[in-house]
C-alpha atoms as a PDB file:
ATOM      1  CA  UNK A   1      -6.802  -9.175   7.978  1.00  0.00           C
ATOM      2  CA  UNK A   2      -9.610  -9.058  10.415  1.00  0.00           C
ATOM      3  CA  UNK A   3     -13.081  -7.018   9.302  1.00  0.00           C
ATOM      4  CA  UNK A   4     -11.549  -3.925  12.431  1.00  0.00           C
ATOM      5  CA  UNK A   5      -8.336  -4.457  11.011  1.00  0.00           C
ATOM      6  CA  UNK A   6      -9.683  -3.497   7.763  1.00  0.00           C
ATOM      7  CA  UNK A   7     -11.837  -1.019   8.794  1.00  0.00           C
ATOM      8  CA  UNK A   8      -9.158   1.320  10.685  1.00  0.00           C
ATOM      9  CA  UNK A   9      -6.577   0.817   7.787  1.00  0.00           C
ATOM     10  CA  UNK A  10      -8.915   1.960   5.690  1.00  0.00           C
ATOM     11  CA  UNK A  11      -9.769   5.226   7.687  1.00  0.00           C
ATOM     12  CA  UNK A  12      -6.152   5.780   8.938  1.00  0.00           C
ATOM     13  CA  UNK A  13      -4.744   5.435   5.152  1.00  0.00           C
ATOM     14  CA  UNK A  14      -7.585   8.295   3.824  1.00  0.00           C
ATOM     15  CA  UNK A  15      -6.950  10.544   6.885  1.00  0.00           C
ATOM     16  CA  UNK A  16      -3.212  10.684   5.864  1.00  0.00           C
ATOM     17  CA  UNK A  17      -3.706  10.915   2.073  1.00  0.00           C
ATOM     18  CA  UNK A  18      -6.468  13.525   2.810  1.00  0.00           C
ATOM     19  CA  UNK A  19      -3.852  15.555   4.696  1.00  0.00           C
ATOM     20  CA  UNK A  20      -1.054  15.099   2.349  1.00  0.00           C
ATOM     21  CA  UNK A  21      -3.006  16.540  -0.389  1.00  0.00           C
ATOM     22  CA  UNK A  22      -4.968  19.084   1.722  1.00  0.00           C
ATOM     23  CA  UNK A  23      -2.269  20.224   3.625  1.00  0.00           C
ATOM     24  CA  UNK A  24       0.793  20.606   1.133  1.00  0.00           C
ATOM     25  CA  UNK A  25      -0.116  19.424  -2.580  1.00  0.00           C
ATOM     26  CA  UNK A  26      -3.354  21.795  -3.395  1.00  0.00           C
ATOM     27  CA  UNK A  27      -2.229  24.861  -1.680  1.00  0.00           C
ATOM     28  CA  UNK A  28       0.844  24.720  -3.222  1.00  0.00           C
ATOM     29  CA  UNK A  29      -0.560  23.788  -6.826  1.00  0.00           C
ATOM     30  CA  UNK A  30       1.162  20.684  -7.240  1.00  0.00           C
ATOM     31  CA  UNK A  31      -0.566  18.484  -9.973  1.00  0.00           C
ATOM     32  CA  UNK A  32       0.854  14.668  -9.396  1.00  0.00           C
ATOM     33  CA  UNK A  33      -1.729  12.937 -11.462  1.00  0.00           C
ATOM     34  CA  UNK A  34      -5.151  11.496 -10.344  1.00  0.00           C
ATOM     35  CA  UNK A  35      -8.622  12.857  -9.135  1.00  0.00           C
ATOM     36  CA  UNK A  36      -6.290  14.674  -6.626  1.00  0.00           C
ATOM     37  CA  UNK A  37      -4.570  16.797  -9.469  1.00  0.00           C
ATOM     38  CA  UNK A  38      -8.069  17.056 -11.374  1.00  0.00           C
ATOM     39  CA  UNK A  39      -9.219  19.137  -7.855  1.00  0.00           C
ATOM     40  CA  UNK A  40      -6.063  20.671  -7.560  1.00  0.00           C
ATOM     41  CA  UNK A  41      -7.009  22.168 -11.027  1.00  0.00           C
ATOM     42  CA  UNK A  42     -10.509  23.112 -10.204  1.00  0.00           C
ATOM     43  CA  UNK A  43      -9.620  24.635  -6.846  1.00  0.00           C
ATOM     44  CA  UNK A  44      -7.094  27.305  -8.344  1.00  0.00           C
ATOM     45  CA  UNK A  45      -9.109  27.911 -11.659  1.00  0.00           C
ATOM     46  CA  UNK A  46     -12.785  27.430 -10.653  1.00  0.00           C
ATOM     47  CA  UNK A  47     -12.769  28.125  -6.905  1.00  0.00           C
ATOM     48  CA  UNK A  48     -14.212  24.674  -5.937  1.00  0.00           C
ATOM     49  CA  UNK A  49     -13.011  23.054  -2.838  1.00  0.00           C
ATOM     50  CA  UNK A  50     -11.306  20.294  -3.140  1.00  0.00           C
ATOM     51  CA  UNK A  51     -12.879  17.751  -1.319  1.00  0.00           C
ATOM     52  CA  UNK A  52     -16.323  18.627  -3.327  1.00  0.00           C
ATOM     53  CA  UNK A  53     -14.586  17.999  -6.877  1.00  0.00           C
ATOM     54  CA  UNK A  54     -13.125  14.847  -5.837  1.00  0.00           C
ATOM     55  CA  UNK A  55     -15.988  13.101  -4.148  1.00  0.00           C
ATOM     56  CA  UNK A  56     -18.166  14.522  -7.409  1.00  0.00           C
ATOM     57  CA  UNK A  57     -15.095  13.484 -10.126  1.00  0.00           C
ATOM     58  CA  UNK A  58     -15.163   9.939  -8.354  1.00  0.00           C
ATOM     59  CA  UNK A  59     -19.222   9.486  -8.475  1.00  0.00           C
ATOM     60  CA  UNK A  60     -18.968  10.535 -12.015  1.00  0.00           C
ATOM     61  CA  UNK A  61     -16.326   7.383 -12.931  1.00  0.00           C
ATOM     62  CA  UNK A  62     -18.631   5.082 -10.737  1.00  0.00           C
ATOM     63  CA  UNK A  63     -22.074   5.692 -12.411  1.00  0.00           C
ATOM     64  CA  UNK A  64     -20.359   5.524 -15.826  1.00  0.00           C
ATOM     65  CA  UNK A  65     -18.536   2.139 -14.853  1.00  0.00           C
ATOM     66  CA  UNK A  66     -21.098   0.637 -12.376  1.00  0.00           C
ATOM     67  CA  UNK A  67     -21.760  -2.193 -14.978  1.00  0.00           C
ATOM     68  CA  UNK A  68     -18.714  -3.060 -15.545  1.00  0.00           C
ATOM     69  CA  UNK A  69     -16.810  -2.821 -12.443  1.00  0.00           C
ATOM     70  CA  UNK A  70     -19.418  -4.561 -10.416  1.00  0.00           C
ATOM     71  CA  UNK A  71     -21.558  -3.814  -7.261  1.00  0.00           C
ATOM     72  CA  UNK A  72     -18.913  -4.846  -4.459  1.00  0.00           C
ATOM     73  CA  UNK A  73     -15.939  -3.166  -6.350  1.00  0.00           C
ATOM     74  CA  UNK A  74     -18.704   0.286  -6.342  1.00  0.00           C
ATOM     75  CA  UNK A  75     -19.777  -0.154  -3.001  1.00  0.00           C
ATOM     76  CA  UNK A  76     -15.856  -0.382  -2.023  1.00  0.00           C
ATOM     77  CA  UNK A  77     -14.437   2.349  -3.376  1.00  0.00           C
ATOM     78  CA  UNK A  78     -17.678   4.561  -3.131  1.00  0.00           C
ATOM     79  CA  UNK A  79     -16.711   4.181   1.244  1.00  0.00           C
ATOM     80  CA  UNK A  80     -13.078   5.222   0.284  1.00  0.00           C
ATOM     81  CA  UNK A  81     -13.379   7.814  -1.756  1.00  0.00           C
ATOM     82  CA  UNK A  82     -16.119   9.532   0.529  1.00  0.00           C
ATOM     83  CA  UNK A  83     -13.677   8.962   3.599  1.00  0.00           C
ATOM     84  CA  UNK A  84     -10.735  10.334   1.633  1.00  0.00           C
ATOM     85  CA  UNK A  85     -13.094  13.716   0.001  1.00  0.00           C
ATOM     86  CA  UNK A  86     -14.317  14.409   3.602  1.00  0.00           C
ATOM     87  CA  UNK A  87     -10.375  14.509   4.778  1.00  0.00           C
ATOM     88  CA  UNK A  88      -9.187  15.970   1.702  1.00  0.00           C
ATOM     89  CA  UNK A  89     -12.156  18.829   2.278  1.00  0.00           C
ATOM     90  CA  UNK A  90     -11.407  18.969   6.348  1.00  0.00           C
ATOM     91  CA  UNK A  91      -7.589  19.408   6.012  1.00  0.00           C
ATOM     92  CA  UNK A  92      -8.228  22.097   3.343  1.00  0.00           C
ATOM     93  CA  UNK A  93      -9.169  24.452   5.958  1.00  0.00           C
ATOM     94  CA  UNK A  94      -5.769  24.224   7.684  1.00  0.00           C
ATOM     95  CA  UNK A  95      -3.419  26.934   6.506  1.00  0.00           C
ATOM     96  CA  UNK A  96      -0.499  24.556   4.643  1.00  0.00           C
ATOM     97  CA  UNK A  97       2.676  24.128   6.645  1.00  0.00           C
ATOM     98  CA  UNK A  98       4.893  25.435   4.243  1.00  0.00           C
ATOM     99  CA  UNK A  99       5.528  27.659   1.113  1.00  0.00           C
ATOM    100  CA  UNK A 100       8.346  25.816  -0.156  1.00  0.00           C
ATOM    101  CA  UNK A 101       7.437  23.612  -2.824  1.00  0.00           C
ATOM    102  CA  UNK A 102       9.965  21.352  -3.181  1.00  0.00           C
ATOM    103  CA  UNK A 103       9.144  20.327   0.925  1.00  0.00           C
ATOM    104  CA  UNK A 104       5.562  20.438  -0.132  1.00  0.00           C
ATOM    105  CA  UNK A 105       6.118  18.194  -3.055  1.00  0.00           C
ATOM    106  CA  UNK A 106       8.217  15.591  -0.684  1.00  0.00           C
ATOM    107  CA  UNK A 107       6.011  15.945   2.511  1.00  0.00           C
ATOM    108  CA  UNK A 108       2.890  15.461   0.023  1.00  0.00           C
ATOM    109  CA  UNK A 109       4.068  12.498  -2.101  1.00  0.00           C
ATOM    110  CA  UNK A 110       5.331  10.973   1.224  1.00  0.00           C
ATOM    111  CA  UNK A 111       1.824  11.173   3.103  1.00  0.00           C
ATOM    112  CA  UNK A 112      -0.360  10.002  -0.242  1.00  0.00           C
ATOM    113  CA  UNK A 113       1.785   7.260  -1.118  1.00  0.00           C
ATOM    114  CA  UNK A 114       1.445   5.870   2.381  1.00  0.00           C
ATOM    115  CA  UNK A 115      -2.213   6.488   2.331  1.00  0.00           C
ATOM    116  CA  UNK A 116      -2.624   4.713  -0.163  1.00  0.00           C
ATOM    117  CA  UNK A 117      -0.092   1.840   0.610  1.00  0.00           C
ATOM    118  CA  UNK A 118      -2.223   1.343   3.899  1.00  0.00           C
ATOM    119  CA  UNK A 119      -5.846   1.660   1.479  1.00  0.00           C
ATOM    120  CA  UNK A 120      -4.490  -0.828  -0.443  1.00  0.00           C
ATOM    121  CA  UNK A 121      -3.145  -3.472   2.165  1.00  0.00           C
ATOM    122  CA  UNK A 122      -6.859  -2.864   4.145  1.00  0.00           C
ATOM    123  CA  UNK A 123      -8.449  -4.038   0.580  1.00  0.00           C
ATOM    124  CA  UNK A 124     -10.095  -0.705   0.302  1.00  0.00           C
ATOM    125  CA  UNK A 125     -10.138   1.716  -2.659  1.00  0.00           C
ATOM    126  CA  UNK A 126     -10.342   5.469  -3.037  1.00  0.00           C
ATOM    127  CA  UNK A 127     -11.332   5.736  -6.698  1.00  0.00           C
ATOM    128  CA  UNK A 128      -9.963   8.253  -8.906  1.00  0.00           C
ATOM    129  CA  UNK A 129      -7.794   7.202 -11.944  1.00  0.00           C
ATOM    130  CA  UNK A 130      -8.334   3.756 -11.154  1.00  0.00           C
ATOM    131  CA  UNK A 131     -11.428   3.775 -12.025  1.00  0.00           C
ATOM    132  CA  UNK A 132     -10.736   5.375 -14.719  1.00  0.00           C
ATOM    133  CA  UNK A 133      -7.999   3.192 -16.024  1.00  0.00           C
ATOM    134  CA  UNK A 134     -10.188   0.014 -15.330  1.00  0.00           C
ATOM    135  CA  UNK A 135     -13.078   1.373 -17.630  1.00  0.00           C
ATOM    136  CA  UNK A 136     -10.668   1.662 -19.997  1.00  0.00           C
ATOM    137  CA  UNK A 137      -8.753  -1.638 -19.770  1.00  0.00           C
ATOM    138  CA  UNK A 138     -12.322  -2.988 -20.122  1.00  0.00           C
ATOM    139  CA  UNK A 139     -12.279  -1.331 -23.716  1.00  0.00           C
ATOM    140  CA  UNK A 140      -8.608  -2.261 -24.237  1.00  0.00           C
ATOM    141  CA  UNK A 141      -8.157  -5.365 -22.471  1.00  0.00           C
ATOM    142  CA  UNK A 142      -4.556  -5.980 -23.976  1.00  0.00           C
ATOM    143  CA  UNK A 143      -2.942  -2.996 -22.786  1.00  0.00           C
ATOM    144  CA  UNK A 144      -1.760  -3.113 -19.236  1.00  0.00           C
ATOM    145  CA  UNK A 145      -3.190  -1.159 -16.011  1.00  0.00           C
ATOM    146  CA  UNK A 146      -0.087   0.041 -14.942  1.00  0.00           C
ATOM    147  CA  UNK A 147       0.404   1.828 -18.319  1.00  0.00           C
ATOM    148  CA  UNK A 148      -2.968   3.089 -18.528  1.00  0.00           C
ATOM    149  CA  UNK A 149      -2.656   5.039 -15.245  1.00  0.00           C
ATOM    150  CA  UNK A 150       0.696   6.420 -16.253  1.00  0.00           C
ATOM    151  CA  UNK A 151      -0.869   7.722 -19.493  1.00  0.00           C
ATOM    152  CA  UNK A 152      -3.869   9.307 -17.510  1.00  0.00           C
ATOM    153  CA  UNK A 153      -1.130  10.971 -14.794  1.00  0.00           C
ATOM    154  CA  UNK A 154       0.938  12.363 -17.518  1.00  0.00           C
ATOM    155  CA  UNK A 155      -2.382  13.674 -19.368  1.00  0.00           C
ATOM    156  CA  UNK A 156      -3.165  15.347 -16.143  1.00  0.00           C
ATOM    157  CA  UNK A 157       0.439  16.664 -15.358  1.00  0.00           C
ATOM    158  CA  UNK A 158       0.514  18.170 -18.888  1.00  0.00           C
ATOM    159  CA  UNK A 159      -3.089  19.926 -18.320  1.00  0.00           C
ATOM    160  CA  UNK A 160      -1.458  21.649 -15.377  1.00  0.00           C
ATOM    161  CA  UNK A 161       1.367  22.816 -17.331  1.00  0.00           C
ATOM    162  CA  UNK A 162      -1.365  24.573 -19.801  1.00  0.00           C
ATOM    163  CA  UNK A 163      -3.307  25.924 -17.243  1.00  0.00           C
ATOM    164  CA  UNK A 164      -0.853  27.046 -14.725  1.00  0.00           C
ATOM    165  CA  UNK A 165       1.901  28.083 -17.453  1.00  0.00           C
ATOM    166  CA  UNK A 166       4.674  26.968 -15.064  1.00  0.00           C
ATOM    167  CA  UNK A 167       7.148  24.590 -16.006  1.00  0.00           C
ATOM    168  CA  UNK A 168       8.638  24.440 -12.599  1.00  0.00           C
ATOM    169  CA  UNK A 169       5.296  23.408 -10.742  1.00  0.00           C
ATOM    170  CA  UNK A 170       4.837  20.613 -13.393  1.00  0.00           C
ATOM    171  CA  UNK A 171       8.202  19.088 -12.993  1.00  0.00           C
ATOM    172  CA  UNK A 172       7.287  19.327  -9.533  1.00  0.00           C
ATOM    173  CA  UNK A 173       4.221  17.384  -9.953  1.00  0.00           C
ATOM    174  CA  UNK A 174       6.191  14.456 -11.673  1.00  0.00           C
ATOM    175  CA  UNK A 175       8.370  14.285  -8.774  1.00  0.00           C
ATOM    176  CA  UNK A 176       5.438  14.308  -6.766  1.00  0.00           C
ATOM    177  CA  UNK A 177       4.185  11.460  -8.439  1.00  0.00           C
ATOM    178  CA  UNK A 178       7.237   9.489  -8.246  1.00  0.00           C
ATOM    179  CA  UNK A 179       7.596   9.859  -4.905  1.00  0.00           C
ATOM    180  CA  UNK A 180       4.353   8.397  -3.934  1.00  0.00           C
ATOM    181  CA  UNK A 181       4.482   5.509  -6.149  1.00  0.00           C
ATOM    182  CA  UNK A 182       7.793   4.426  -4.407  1.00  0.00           C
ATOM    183  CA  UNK A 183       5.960   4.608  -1.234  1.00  0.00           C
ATOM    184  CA  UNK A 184       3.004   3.382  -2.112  1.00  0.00           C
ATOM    185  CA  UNK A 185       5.594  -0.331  -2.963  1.00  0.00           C
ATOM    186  CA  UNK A 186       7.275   0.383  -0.148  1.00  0.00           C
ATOM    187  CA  UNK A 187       3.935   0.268   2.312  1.00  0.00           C
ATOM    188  CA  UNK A 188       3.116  -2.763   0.556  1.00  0.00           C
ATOM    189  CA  UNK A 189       6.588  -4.198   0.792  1.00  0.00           C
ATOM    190  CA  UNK A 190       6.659  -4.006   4.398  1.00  0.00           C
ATOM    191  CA  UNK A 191       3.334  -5.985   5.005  1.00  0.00           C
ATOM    192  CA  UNK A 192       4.299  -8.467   2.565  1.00  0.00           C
ATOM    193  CA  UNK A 193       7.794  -9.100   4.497  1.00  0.00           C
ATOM    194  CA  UNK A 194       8.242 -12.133   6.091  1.00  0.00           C
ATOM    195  CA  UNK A 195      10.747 -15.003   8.153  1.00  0.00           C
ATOM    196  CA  UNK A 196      11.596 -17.831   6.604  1.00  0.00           C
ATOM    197  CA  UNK A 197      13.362 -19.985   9.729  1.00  0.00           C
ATOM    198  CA  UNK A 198      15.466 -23.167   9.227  1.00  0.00           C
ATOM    199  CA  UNK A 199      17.029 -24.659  12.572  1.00  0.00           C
ATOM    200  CA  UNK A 200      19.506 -27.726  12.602  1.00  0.00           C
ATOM    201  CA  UNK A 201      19.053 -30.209  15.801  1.00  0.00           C
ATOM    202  CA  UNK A 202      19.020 -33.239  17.240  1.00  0.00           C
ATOM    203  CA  UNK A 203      15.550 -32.780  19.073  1.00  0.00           C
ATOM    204  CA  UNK A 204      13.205 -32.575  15.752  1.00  0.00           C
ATOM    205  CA  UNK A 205      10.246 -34.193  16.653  1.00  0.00           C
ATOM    206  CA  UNK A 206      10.131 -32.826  20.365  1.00  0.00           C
ATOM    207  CA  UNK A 207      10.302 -29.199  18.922  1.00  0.00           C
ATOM    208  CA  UNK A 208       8.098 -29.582  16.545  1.00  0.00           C
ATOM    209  CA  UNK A 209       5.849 -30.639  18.616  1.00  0.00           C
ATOM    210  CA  UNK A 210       6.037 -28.269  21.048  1.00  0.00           C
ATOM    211  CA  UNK A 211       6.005 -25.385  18.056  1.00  0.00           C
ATOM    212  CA  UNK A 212       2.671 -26.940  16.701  1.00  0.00           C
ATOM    213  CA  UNK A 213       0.947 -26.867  19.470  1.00  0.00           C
ATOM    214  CA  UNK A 214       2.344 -23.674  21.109  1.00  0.00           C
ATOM    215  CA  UNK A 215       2.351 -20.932  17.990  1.00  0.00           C
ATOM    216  CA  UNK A 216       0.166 -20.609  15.301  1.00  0.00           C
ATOM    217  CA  UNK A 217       2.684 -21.898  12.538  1.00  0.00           C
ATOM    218  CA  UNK A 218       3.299 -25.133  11.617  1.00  0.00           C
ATOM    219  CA  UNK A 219       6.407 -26.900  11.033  1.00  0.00           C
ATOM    220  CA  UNK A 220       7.660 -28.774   8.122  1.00  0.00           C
ATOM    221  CA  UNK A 221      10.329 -31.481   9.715  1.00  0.00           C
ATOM    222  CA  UNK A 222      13.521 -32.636   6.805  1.00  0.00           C
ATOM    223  CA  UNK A 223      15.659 -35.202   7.254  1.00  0.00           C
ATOM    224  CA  UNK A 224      19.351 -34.536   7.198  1.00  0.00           C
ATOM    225  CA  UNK A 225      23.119 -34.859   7.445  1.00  0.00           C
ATOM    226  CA  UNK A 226      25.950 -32.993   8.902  1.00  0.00           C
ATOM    227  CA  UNK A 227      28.377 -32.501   5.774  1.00  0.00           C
ATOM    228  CA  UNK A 228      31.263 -32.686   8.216  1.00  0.00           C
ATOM    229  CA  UNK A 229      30.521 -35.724  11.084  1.00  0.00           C
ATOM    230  CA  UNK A 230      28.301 -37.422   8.930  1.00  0.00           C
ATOM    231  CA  UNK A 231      25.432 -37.549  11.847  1.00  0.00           C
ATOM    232  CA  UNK A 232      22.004 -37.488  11.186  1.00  0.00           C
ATOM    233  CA  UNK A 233      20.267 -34.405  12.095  1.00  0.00           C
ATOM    234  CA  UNK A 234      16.756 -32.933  11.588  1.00  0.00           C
ATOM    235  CA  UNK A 235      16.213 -29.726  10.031  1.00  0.00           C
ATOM    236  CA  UNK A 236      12.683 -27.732  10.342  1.00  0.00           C
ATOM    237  CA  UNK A 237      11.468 -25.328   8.204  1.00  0.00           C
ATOM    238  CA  UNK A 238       8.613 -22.525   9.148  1.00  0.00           C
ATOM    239  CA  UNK A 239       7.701 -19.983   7.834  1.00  0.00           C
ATOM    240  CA  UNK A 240       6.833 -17.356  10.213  1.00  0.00           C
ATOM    241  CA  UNK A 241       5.597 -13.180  10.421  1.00  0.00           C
ATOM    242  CA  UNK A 242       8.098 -10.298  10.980  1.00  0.00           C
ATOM    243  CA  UNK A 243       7.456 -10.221  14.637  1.00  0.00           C
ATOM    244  CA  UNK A 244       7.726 -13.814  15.489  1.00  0.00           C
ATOM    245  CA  UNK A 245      10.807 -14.882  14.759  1.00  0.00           C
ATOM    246  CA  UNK A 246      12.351 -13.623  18.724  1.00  0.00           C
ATOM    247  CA  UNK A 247       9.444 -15.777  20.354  1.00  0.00           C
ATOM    248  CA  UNK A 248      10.001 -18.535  18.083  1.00  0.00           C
ATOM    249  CA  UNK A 249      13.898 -18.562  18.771  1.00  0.00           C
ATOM    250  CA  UNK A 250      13.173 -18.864  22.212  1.00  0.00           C
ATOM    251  CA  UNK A 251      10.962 -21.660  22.025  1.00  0.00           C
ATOM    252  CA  UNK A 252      13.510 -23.739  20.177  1.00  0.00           C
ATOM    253  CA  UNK A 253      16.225 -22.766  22.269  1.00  0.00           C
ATOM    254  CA  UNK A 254      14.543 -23.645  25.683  1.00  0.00           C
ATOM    255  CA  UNK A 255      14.076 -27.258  24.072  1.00  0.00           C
ATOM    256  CA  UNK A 256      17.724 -27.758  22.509  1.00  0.00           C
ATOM    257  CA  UNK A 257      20.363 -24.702  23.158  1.00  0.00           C
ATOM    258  CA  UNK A 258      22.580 -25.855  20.550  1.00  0.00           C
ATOM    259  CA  UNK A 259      20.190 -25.896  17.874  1.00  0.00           C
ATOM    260  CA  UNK A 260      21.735 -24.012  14.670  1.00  0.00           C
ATOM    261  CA  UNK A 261      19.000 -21.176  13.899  1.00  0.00           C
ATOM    262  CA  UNK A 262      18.977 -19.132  10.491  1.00  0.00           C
ATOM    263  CA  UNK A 263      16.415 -16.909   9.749  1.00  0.00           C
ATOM    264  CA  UNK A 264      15.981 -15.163   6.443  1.00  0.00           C
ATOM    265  CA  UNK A 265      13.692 -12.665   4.542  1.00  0.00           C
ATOM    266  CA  UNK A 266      10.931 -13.427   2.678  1.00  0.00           C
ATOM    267  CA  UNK A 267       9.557 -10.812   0.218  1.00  0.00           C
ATOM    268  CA  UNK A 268       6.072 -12.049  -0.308  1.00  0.00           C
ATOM    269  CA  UNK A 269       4.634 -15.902   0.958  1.00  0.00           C
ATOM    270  CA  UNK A 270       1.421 -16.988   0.468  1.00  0.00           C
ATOM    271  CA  UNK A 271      -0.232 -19.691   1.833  1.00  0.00           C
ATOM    272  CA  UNK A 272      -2.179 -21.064   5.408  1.00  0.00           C
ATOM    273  CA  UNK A 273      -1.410 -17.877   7.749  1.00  0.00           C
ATOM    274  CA  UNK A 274      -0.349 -15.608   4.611  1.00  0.00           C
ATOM    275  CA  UNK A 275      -1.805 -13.049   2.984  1.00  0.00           C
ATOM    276  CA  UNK A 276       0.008 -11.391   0.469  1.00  0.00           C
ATOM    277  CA  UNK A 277      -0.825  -7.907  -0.097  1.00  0.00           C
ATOM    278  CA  UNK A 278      -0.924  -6.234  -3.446  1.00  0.00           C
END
């Protein structure tokens, strides 16, 4: 991904996250977990707006952890999480869309988990428990991430349920929190998704080629033999992006119209060309 590339993802992903929790999950008290649910707290108890607590909450984790999580990991998530407080503050001041909480709760864990998704395939991050669960993976290096930030969320969640004395808006916050975790993987999904192409024909080395000099993927070229006549064949295997695969077909086709295409899906490749997001 290309310096721009990165640059936009990373403001486009914070601009949605910051309305997603401006817009439907703070007005509507819904505590999912994070530095978003810590200034969900603050803003209904203490009065402070949102966007303060979490740029303040974040810079907090970051001097504590500088050491340890390094100047370029700082520098990093100190641009995301000041992107995503100055949304999260600007959105505040729109009156929320809806009273229902359940659509609040969908609409909200919707908009941060792709947010986030699009934060995290840019390489950028916005702070909150993460730092948190890295300072404390650095203490307890055996225990995984994953289960760190789960224990922090649920911490959180529970902290609501004290404050707020609301069952209903917890088990709200949960879902929240589910929901934006699934989308969050499914953001990530999408840009790891990818066309794996193998194409049977007589004309190997011509299309081949013409492929490697024409498109920016190359070619591997396998001998082989038709099962049923016996004849020798070639078959070429490429691996190519989501949007290729139409062009590519093409290509081939022009050179050898009975060439036998398949194309299948490829969850994550990485390689020459491939990036695989995480």
């Amino acid at each position: 991904m290309t310096k721009l590339k990165s640059i936009l993802f990373t403001v486009l992903g914070t601009m949605i996250t910051g309305f997603g929790i401006g817009v439907f999950l703070t007005p509507n008290k819904i505590v999912g977990g994070g530095v978003s649910g810590l200034s969900t707290l603050l803003y209904h108890t203490l009065s402070v707006p949102p966007g303060v607590s979490f740029l303040i909450i974040n810079l907090v984790f970051l001097l504590i952890g500088f050491k340890i999580l390094g100047k370029e990991f700082t520098l990093k998530t100190l641009l995301g999480a000041s992107l995503l407080s100055l949304f999260v503050q600007l959105f505040s001041y729109i009156p929320f869309y809806t009273e229902n909480v359940m659509l609040a709760t969908i609409f909200g864990g919707v908009l941060y988990g792709v947010g986030i998704g699009l934060g995290f395939v840019a390489g950028a991050s916005t702070g909150g428990t993460d730092i948190l669960g890295r300072l404390i993976q650095h203490k307890f290096p055996t225990v995984p991430i994953g289960r760190l930030l789960l224990l922090v969320d649920g911490v959180i969640i529970l902290t609501s349920l004290l404050i707020f004395r609301n069952l209903e808006l917890s088990l709200y916050g949960v879902i929240a929190l589910c929901i934006s975790s699934v989308t969050i993987d499914f953001v990530i999904g999408r840009f790891n998704i990818s066309r794996i192409a193998f194409i049977i024909t007589d004309k190997g080395e011509e299309i081949s080629r013409y492929l490697v000099t024409t498109s920016p993927r190359g070619v591997t070229l396998i001998d082989a033999v038709g099962a049923y006549t016996g004849e020798a064949k070639k078959m070429l295997f490429c691996a190519l992006k989501e949007g290729e695969s139409e062009v590519f077909q093409r290509k081939i086709l022009e050179l050898d119209p009975t060439a036998f295409i398949v194309f299948s899906e490829s969850q994550r490749i990485k390689g020459n060309g491939f990036y695989l997001y995480k």
